[in-house]
Every structure is written in C-alpha cells, then in structure tokens.
Protein backbone atom coordinates (compact mmCIF):
# COMPACT_ATOMS: atom_id res chain seq x y z
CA UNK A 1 -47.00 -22.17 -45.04
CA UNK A 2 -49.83 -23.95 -46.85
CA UNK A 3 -52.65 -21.68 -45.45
CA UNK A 4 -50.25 -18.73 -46.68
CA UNK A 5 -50.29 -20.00 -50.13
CA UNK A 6 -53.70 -20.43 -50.14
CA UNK A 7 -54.57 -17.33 -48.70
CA UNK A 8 -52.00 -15.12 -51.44
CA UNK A 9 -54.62 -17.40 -54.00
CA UNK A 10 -57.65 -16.49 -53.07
CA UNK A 11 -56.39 -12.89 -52.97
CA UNK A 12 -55.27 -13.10 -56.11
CA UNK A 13 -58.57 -14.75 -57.48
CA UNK A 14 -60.39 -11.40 -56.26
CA UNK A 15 -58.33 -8.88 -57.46
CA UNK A 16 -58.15 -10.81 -60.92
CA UNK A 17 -62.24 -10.44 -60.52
CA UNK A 18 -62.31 -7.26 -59.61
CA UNK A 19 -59.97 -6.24 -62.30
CA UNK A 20 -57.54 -4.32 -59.92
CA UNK A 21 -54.76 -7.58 -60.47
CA UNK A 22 -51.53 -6.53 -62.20
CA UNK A 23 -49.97 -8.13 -65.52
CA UNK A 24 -47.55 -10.23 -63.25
CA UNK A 25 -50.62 -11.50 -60.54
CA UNK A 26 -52.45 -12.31 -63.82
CA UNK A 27 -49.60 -14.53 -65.62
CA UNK A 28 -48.63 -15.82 -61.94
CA UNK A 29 -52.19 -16.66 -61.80
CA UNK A 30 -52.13 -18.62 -65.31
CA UNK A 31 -48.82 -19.93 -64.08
CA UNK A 32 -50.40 -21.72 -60.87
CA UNK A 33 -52.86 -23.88 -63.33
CA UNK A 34 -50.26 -24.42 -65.83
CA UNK A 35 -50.64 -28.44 -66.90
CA UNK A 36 -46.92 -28.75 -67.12
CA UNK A 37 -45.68 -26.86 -64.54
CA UNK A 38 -48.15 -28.63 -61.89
CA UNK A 39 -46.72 -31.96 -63.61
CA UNK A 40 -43.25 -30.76 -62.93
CA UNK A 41 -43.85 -30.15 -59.34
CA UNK A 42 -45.78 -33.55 -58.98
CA UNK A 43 -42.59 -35.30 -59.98
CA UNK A 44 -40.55 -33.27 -58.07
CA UNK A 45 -42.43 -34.03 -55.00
CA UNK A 46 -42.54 -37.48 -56.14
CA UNK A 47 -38.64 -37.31 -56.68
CA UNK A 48 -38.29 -36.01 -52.88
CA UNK A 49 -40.08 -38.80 -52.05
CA UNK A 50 -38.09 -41.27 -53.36
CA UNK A 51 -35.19 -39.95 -52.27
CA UNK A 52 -36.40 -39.81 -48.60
CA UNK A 53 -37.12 -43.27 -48.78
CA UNK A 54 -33.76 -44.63 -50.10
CA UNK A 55 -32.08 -42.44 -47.55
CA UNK A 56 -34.42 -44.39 -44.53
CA UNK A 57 -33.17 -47.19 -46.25
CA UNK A 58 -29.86 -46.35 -46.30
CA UNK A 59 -29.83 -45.42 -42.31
CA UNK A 60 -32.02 -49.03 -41.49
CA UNK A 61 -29.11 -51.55 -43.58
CA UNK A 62 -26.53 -49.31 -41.27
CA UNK A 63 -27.48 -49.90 -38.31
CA UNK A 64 -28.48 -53.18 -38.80
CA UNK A 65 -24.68 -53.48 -39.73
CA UNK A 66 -23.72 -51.93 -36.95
CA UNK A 67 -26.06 -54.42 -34.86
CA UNK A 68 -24.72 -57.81 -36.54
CA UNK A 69 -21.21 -56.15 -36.15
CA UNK A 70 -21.75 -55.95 -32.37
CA UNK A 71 -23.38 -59.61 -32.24
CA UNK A 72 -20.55 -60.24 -34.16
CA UNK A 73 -17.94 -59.02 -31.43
CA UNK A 74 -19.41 -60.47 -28.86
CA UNK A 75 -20.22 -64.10 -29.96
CA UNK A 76 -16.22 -64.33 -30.47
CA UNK A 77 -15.81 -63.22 -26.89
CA UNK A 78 -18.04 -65.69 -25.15
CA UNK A 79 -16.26 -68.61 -23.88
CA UNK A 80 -18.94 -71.37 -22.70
CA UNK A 81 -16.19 -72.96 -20.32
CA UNK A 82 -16.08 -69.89 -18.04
C-alpha cells in the first residue's frame, strides 16, 4: 500500500511540473507537506501505538491470571499423603 502511495506522489510531482496537474492534485499536493496535518498523523500513529501496547498488556496480565488461577486450582488439590 506504501509503494502505491508513493507511486500516486511521484505522479503527482510530474504532472504538477509539467503543469498538466488539476486544482485538487495541486492543493492535495500542498496538503501532503502540510506541517500540521503531518503532525496530526504523527500523533495519530503514535496514538495507535499506544493503544496496541496497552491492549498486549491487557492480554499478558490475563493470562497470567488465568495461569496463577490454574496453579491456584491445583495446589488445593494436591494431597502430599497420597
């Protein structure tokens, strides 16, 4: 999807050179270098990011629950005298 991206760029790059880009491939272009809207997807991706983490976090504490819950179970069924 990347390489797509980049490729619909650098077409857009030459027909903004050649002069054959449209109004909406020319404010798209001044769009994709916009300072605040690359530092709104920076802390979007940085939000995603977070929020992937806490949810591996959130998986790990439950099943190490689930593990002490099981260790759990079966220390109260062992019986040393047989």
């Amino acid at each position: 999807m990347e390489q797509l991206g980049s490729l619909a760029e650098d077409l857009l790059e030459e027909r903004v050179r050649n002069g054959t880009a449209s109004p909406t491939e020319s404010v798209a272009l001044l769009k994709l270098n916009d300072p605040v809207a690359i530092a709104n997807l920076e802390r979007i991706q940085a939000q995603t990011a977070y929020l992937k983490a806490q949810e591996e976090k959130a998986r790990s504490e439950t099943f190490r629950e689930e593990v002490m819950q099981k260790a759990m179970e079966a220390m109260k069924r062992y019986n040393p005298n047989g």
